[in-house]
PDB file of N, CA and C in Angstrom:
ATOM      1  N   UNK A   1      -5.183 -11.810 -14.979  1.00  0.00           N
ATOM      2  CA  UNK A   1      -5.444 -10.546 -14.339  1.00  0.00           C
ATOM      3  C   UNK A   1      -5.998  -9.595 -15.397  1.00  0.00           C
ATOM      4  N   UNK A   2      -7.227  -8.842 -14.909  1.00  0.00           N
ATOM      5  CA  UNK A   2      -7.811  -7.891 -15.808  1.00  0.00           C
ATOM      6  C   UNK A   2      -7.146  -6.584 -15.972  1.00  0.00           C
ATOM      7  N   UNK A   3      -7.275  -6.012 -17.265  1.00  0.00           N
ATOM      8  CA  UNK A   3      -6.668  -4.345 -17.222  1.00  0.00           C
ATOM      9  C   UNK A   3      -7.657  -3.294 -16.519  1.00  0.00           C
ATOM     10  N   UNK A   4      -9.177  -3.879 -15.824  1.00  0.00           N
ATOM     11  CA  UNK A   4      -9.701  -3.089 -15.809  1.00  0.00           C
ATOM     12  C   UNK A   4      -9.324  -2.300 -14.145  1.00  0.00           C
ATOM     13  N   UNK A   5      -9.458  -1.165 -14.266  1.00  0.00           N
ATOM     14  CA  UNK A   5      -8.381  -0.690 -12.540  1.00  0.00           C
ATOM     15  C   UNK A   5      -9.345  -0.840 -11.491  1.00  0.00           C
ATOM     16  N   UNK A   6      -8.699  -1.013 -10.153  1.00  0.00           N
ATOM     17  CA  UNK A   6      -9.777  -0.790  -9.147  1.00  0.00           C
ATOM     18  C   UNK A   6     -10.641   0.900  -9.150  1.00  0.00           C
ATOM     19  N   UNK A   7     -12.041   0.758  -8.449  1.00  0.00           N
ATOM     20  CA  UNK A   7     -12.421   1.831  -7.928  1.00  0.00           C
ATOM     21  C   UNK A   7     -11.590   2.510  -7.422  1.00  0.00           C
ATOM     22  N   UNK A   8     -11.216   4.137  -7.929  1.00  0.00           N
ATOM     23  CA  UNK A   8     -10.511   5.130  -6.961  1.00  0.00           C
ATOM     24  C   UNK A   8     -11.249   5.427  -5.680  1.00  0.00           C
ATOM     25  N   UNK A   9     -12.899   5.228  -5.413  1.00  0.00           N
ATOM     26  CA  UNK A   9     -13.218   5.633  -4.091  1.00  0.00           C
ATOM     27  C   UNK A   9     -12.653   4.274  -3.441  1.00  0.00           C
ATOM     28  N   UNK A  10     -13.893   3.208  -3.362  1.00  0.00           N
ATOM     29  CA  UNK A  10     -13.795   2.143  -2.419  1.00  0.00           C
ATOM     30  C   UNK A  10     -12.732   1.194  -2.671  1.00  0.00           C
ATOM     31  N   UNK A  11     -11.623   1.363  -3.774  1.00  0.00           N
ATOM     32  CA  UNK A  11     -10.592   0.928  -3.998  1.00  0.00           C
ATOM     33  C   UNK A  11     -11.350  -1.324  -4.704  1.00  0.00           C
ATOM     34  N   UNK A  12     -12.337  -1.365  -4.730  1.00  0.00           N
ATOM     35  CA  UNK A  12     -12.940  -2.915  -5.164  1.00  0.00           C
ATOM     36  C   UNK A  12     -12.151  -2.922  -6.337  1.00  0.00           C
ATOM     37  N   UNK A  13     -12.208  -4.318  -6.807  1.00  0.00           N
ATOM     38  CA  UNK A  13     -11.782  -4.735  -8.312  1.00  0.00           C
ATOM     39  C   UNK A  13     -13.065  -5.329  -8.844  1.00  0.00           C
ATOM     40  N   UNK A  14     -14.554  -4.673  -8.727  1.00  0.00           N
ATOM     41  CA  UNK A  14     -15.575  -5.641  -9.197  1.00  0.00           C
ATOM     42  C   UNK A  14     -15.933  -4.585 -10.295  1.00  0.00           C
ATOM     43  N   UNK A  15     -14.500  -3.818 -11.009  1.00  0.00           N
ATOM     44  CA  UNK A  15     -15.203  -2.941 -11.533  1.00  0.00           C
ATOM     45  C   UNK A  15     -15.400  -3.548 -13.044  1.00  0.00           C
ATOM     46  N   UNK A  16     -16.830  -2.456 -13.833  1.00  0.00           N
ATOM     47  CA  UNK A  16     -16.884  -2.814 -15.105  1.00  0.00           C
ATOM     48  C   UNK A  16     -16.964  -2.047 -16.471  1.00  0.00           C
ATOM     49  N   UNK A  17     -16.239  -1.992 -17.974  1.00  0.00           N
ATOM     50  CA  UNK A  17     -16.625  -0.825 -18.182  1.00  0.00           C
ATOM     51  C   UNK A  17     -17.899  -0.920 -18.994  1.00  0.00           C
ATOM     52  N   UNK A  18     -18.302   0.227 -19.192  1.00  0.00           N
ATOM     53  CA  UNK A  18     -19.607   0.784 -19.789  1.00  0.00           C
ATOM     54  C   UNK A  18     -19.759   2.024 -20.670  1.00  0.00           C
ATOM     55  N   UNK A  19     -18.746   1.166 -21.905  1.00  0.00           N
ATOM     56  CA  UNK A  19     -19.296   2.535 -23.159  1.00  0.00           C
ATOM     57  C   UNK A  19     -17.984   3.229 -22.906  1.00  0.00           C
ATOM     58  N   UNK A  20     -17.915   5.031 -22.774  1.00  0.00           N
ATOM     59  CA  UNK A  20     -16.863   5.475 -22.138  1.00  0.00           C
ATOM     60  C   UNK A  20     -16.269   5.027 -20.895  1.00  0.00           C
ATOM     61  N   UNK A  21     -16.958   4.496 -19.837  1.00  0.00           N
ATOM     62  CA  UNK A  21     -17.481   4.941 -18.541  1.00  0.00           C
ATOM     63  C   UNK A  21     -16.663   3.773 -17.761  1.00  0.00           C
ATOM     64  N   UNK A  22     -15.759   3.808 -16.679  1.00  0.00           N
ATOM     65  CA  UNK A  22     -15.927   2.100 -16.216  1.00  0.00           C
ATOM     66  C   UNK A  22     -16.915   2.586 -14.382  1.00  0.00           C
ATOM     67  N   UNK A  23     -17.457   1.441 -14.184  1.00  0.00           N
ATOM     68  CA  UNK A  23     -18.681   1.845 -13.168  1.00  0.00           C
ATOM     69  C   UNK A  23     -18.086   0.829 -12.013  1.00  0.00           C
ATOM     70  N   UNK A  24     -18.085   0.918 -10.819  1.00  0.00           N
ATOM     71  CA  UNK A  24     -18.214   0.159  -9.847  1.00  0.00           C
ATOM     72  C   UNK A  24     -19.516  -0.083  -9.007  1.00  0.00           C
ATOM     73  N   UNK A  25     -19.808  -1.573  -8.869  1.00  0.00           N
ATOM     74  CA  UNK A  25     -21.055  -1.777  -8.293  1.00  0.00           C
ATOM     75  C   UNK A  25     -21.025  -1.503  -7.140  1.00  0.00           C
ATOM     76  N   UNK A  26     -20.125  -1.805  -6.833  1.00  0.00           N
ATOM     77  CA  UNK A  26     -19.965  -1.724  -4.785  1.00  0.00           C
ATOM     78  C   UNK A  26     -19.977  -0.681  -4.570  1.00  0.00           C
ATOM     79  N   UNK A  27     -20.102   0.591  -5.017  1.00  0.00           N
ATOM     80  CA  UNK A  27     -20.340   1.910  -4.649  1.00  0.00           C
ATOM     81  C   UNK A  27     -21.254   2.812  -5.523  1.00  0.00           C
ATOM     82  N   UNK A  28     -20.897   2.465  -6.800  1.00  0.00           N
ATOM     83  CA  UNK A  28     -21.904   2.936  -7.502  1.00  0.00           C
ATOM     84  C   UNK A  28     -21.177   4.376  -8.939  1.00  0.00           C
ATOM     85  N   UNK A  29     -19.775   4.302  -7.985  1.00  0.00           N
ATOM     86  CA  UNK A  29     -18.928   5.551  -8.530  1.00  0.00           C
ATOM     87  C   UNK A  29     -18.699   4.984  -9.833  1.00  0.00           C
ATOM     88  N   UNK A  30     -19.054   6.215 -10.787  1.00  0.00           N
ATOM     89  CA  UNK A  30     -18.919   6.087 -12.045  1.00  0.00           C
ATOM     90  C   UNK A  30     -17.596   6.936 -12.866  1.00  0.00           C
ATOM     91  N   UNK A  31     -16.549   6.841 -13.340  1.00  0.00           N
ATOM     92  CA  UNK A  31     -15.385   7.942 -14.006  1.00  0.00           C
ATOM     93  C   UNK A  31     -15.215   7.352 -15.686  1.00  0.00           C
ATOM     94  N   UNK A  32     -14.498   8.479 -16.089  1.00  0.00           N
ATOM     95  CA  UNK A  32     -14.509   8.528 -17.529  1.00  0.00           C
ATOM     96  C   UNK A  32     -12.964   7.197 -17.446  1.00  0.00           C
ATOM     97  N   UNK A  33     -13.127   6.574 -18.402  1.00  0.00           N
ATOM     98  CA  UNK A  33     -11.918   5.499 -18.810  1.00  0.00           C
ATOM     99  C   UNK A  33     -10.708   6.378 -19.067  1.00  0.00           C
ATOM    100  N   UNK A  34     -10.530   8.121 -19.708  1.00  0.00           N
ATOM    101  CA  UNK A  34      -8.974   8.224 -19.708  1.00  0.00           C
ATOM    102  C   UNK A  34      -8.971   9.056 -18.483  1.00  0.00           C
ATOM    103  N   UNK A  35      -9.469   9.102 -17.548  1.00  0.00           N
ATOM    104  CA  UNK A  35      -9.282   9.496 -15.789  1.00  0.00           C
ATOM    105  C   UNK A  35      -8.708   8.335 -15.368  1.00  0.00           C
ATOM    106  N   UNK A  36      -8.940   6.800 -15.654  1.00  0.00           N
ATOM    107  CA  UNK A  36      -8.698   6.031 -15.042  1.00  0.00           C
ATOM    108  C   UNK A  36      -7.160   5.478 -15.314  1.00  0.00           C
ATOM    109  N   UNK A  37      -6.578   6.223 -16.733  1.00  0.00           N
ATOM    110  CA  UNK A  37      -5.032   6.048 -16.906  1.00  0.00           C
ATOM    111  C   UNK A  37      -4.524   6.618 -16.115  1.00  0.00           C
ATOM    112  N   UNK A  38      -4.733   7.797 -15.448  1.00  0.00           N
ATOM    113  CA  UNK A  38      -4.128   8.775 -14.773  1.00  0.00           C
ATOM    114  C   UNK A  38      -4.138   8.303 -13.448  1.00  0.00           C
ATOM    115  N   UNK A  39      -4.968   7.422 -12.781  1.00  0.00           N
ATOM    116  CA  UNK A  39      -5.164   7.435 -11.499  1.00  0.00           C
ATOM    117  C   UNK A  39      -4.117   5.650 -11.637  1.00  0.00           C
ATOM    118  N   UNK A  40      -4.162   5.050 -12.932  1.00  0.00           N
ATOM    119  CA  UNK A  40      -2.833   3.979 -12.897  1.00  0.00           C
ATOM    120  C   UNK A  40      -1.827   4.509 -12.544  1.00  0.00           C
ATOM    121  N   UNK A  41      -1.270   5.717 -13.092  1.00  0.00           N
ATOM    122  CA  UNK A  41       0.092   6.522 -13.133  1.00  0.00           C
ATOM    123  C   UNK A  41       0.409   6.781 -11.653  1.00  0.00           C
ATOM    124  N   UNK A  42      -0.646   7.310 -10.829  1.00  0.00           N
ATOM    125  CA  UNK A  42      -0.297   7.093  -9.315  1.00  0.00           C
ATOM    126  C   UNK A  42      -0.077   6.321  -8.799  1.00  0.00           C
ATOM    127  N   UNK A  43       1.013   5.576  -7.884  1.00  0.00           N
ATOM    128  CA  UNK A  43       1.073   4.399  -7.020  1.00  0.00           C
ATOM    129  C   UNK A  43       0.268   4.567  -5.979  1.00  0.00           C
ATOM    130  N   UNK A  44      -0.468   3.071  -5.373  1.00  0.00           N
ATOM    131  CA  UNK A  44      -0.627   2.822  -4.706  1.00  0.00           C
ATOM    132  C   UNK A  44      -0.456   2.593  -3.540  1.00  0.00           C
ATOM    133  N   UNK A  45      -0.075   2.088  -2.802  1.00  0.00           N
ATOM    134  CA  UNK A  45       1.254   1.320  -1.827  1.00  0.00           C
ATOM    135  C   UNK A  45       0.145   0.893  -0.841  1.00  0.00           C
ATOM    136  N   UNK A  46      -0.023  -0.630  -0.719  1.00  0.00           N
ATOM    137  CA  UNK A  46      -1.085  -1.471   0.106  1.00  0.00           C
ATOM    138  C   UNK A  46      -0.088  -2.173   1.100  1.00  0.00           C
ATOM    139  N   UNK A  47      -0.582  -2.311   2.181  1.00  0.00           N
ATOM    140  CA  UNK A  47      -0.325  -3.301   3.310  1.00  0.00           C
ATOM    141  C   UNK A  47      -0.830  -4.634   2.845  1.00  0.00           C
ATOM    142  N   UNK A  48      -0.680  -5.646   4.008  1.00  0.00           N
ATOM    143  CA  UNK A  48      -0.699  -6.782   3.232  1.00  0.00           C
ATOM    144  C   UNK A  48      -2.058  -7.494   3.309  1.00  0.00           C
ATOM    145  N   UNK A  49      -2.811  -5.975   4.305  1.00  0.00           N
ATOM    146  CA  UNK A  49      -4.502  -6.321   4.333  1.00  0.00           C
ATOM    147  C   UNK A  49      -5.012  -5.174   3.033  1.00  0.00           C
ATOM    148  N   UNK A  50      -4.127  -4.846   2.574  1.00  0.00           N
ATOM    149  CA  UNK A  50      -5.051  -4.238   1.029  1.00  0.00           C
ATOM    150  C   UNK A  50      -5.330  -2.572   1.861  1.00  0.00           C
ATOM    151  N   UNK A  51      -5.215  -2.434   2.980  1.00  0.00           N
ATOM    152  CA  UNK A  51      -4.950  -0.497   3.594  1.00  0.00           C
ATOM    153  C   UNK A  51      -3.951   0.005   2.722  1.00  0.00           C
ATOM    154  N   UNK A  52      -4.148   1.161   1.847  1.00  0.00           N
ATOM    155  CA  UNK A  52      -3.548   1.973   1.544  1.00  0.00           C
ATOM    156  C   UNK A  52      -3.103   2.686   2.529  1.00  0.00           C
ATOM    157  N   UNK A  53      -1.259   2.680   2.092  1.00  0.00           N
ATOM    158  CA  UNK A  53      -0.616   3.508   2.870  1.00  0.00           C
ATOM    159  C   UNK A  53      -0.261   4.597   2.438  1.00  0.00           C
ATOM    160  N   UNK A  54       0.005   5.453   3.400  1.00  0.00           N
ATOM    161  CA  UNK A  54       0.363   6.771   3.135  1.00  0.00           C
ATOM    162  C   UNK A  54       1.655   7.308   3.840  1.00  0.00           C
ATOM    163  N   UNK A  55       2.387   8.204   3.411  1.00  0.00           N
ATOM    164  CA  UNK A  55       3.396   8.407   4.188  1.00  0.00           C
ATOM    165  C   UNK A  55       2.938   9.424   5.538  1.00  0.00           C
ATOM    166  N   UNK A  56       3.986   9.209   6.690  1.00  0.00           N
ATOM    167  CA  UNK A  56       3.599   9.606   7.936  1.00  0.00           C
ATOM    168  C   UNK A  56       2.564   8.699   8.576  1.00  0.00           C
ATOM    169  N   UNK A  57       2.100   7.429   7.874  1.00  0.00           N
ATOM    170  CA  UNK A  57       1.396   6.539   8.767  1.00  0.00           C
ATOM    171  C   UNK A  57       2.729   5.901   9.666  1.00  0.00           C
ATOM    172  N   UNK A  58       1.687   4.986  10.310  1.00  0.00           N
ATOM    173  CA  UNK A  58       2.170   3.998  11.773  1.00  0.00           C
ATOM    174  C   UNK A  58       1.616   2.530  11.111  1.00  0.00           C
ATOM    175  N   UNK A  59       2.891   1.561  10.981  1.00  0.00           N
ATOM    176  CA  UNK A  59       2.455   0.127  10.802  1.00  0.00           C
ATOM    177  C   UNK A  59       3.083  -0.911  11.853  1.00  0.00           C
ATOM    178  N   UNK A  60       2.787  -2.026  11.727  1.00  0.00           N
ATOM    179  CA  UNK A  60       3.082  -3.294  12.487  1.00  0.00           C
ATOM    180  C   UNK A  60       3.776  -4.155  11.690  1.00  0.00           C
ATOM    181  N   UNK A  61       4.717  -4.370  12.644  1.00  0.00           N
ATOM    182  CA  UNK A  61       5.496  -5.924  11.552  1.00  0.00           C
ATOM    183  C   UNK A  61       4.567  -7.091  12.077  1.00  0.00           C
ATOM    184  N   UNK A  62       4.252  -7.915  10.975  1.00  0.00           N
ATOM    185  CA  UNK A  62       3.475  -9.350  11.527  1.00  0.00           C
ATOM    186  C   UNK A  62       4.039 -10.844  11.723  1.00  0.00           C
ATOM    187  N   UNK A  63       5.290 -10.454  11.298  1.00  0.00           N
ATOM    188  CA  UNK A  63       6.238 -11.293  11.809  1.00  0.00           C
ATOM    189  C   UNK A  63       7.659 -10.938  12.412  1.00  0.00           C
ATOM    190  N   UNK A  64       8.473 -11.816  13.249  1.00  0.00           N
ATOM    191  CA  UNK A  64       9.777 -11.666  13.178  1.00  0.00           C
ATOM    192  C   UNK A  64      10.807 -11.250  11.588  1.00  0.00           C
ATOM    193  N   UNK A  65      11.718 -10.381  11.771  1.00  0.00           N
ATOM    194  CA  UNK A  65      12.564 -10.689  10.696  1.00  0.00           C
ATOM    195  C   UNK A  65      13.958 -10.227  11.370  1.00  0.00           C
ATOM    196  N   UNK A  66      14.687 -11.089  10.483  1.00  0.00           N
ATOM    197  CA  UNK A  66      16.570 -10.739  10.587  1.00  0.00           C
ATOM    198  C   UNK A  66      16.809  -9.305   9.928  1.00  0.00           C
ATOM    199  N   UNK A  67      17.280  -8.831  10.911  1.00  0.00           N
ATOM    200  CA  UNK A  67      17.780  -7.159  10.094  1.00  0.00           C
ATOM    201  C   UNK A  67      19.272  -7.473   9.649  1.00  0.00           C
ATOM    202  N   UNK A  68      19.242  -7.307   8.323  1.00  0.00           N
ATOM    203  CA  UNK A  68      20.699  -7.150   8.229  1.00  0.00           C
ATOM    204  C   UNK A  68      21.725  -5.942   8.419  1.00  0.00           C
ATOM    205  N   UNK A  69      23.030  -6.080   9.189  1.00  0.00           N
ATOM    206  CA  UNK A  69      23.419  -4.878   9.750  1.00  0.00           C
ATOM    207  C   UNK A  69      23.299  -4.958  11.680  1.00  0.00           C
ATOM    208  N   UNK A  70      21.645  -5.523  11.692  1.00  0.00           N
ATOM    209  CA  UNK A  70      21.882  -5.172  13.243  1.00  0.00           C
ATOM    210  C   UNK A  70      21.860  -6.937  14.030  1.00  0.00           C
ATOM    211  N   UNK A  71      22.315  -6.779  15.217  1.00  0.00           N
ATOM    212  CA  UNK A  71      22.411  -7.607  16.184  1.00  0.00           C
ATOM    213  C   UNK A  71      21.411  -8.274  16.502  1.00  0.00           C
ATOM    214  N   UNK A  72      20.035  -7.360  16.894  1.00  0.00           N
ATOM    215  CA  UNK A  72      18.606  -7.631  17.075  1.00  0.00           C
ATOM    216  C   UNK A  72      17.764  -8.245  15.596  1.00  0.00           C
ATOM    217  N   UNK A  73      16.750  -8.921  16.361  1.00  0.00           N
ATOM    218  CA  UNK A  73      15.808  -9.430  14.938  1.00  0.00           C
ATOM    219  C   UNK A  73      14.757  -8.067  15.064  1.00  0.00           C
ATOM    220  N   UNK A  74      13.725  -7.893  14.187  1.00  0.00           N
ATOM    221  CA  UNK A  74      12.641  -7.005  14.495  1.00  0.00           C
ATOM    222  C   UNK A  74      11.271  -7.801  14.562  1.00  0.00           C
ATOM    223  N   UNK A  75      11.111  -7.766  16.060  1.00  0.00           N
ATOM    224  CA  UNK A  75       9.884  -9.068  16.289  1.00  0.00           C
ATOM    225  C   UNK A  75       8.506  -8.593  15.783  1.00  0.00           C
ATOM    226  N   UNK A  76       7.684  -9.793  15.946  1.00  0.00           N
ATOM    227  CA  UNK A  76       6.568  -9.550  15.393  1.00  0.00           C
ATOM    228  C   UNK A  76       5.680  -7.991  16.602  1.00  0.00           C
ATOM    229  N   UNK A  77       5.325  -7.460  15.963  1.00  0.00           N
ATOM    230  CA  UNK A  77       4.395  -6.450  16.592  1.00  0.00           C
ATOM    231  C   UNK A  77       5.112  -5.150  16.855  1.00  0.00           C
ATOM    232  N   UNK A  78       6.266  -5.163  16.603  1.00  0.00           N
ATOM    233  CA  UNK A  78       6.795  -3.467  16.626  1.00  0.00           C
ATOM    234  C   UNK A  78       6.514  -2.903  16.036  1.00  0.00           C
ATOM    235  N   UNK A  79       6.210  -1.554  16.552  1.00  0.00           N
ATOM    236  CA  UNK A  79       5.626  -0.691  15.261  1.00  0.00           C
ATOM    237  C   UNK A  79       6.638   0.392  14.714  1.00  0.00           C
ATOM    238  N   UNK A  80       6.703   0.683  13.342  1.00  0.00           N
ATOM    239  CA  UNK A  80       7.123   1.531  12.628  1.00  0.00           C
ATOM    240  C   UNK A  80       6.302   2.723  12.322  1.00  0.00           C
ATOM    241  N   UNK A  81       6.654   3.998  13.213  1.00  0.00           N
ATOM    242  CA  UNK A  81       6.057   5.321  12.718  1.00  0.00           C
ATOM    243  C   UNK A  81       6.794   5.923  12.139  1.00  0.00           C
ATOM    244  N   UNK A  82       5.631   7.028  11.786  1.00  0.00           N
ATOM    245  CA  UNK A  82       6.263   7.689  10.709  1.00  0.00           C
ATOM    246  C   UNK A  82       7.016   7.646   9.433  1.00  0.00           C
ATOM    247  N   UNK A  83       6.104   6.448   8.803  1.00  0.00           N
ATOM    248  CA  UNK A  83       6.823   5.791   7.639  1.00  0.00           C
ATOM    249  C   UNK A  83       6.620   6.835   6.137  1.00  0.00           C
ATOM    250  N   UNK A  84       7.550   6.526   5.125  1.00  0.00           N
ATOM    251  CA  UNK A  84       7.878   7.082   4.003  1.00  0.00           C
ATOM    252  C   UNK A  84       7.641   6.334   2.933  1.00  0.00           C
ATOM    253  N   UNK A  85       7.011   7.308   2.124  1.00  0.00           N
ATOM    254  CA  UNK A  85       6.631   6.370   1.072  1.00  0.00           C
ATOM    255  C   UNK A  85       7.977   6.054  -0.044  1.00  0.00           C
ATOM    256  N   UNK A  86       8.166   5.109  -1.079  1.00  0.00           N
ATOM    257  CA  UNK A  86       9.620   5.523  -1.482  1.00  0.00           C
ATOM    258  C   UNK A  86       9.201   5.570  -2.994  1.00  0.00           C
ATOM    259  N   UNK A  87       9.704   6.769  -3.688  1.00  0.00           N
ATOM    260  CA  UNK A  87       9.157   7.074  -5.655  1.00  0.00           C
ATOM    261  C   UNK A  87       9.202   5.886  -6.396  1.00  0.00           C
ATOM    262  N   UNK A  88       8.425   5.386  -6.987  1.00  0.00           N
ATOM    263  CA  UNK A  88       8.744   4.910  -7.669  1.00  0.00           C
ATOM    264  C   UNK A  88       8.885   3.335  -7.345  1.00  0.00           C
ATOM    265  N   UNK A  89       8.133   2.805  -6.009  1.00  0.00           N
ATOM    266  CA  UNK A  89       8.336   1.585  -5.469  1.00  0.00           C
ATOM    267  C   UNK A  89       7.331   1.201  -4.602  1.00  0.00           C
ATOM    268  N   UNK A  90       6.108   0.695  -5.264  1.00  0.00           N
ATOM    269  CA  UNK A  90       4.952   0.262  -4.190  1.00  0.00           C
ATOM    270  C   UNK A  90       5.194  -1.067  -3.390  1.00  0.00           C
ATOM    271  N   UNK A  91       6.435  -1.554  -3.400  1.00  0.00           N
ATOM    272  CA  UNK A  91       6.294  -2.899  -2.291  1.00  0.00           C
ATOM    273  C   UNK A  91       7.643  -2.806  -1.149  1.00  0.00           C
ATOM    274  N   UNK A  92       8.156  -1.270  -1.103  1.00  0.00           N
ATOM    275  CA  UNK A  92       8.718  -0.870   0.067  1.00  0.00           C
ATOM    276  C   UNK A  92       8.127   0.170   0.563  1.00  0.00           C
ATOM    277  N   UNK A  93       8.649   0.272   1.796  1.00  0.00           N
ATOM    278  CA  UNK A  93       8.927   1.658   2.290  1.00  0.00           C
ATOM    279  C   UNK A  93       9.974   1.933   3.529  1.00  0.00           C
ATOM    280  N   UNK A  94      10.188   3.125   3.601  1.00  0.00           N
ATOM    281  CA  UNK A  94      11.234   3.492   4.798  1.00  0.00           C
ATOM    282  C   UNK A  94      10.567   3.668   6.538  1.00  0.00           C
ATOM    283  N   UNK A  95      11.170   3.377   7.346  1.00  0.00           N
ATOM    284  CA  UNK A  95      11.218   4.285   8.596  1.00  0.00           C
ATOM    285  C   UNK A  95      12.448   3.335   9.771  1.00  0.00           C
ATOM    286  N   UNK A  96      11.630   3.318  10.590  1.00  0.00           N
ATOM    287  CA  UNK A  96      12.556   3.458  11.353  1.00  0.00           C
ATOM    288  C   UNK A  96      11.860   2.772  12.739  1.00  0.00           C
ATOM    289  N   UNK A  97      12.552   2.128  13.944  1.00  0.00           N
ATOM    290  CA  UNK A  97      12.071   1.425  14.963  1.00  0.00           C
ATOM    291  C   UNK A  97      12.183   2.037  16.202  1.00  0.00           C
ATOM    292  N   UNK A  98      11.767   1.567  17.141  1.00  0.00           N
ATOM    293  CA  UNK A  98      12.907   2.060  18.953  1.00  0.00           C
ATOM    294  C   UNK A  98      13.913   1.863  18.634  1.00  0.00           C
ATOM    295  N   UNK A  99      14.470   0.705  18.302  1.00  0.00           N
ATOM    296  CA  UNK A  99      15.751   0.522  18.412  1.00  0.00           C
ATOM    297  C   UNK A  99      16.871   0.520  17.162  1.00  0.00           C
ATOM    298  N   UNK A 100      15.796  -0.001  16.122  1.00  0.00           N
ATOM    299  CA  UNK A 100      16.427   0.253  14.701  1.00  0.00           C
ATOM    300  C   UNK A 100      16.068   1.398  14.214  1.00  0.00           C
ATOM    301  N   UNK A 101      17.464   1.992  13.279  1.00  0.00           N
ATOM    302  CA  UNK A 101      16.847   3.527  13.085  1.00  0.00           C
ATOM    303  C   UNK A 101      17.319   2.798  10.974  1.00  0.00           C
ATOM    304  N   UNK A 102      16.714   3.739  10.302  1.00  0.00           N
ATOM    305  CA  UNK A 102      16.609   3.444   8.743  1.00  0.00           C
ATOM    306  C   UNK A 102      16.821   1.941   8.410  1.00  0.00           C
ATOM    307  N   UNK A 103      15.473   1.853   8.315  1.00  0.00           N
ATOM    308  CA  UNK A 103      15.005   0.655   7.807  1.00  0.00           C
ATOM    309  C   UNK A 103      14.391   0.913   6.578  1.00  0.00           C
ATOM    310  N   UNK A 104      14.430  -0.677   5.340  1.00  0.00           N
ATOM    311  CA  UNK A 104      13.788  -0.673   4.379  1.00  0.00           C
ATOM    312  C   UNK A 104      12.844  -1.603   4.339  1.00  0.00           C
ATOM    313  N   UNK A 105      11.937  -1.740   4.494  1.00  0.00           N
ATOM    314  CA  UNK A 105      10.555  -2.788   4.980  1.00  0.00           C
ATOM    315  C   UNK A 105       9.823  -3.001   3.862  1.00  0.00           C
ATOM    316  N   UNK A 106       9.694  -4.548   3.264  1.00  0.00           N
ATOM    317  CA  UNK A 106       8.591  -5.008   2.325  1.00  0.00           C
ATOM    318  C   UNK A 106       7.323  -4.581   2.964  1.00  0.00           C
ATOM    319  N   UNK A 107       6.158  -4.375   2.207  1.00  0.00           N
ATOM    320  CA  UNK A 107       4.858  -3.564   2.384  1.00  0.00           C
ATOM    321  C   UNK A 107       3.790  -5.491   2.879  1.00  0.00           C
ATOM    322  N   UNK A 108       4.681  -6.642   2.706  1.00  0.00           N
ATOM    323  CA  UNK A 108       3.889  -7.939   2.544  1.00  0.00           C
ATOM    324  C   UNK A 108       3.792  -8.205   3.751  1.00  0.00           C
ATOM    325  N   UNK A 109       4.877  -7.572   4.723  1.00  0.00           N
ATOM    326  CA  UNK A 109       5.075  -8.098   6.426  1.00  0.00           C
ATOM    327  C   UNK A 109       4.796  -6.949   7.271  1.00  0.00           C
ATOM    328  N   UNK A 110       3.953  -5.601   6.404  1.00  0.00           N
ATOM    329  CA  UNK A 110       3.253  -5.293   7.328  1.00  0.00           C
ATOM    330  C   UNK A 110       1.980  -5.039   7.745  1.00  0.00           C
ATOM    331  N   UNK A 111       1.212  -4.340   8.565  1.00  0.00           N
ATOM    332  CA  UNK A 111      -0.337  -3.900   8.815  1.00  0.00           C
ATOM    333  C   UNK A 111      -0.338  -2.721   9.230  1.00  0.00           C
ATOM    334  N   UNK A 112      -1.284  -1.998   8.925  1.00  0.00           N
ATOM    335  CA  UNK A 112      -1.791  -0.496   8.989  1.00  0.00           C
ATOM    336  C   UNK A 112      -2.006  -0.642  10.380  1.00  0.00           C
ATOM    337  N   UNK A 113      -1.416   0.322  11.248  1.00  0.00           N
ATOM    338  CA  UNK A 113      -1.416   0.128  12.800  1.00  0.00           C
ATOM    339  C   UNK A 113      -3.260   1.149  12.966  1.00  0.00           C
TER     340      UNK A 113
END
């Protein structure tokens, strides 16, 4: 795996650097290399199609899973609104179901609704 970061616009990894500069072809966006430490320091948080999430989005579970705690499984295709992003942790996040309320959800089993 390369150190070099994805594009902050189109988010690609075809990026390259150049001198100060690292450049992405697929868009063309050009930033200075110590902008691009700073924009490491921000998390990300991707679905498991590579959509950046944001908090207050709406996702889909893409499979069944066992909730631990509840009676019910959480089947494939329920959606979770109004999700939370959590500090400091790009492969969870919080919300909540119809029927399940505070949930902690891997970011791998879901999709950007």
């Amino acid at each position: 795996m390369s150190d070099i970061p994805a594009c902050p616009i189109c988010h690609m990894e075809h990026t390259y650097p150049d001198g100060e500069l690292y450049i992405c072809p697929d868009c063309g966006h050009e930033w200075l290399r110590v902008a691009a430490a700073q924009v490491e320091a921000e998390q990300i948080v991707r679905d498991v199609n590579g959509n950046v999430l944001k908090s207050g989005d709406s996702v889909t579970v893409i499979k069944d899973l066992k909730v631990k705690g509840a009676s019910i499984p959480l089947k494939q295709g329920t959606m979770i609104r109004n999700i939370r992003l959590i500090d400091g942790d790009v492969e969870h996040i919080e919300g909540h179901s119809d029927k399940i309320q505070d949930l902690v959800l891997k970011v791998c089993v879901l999709k950007k609704a």
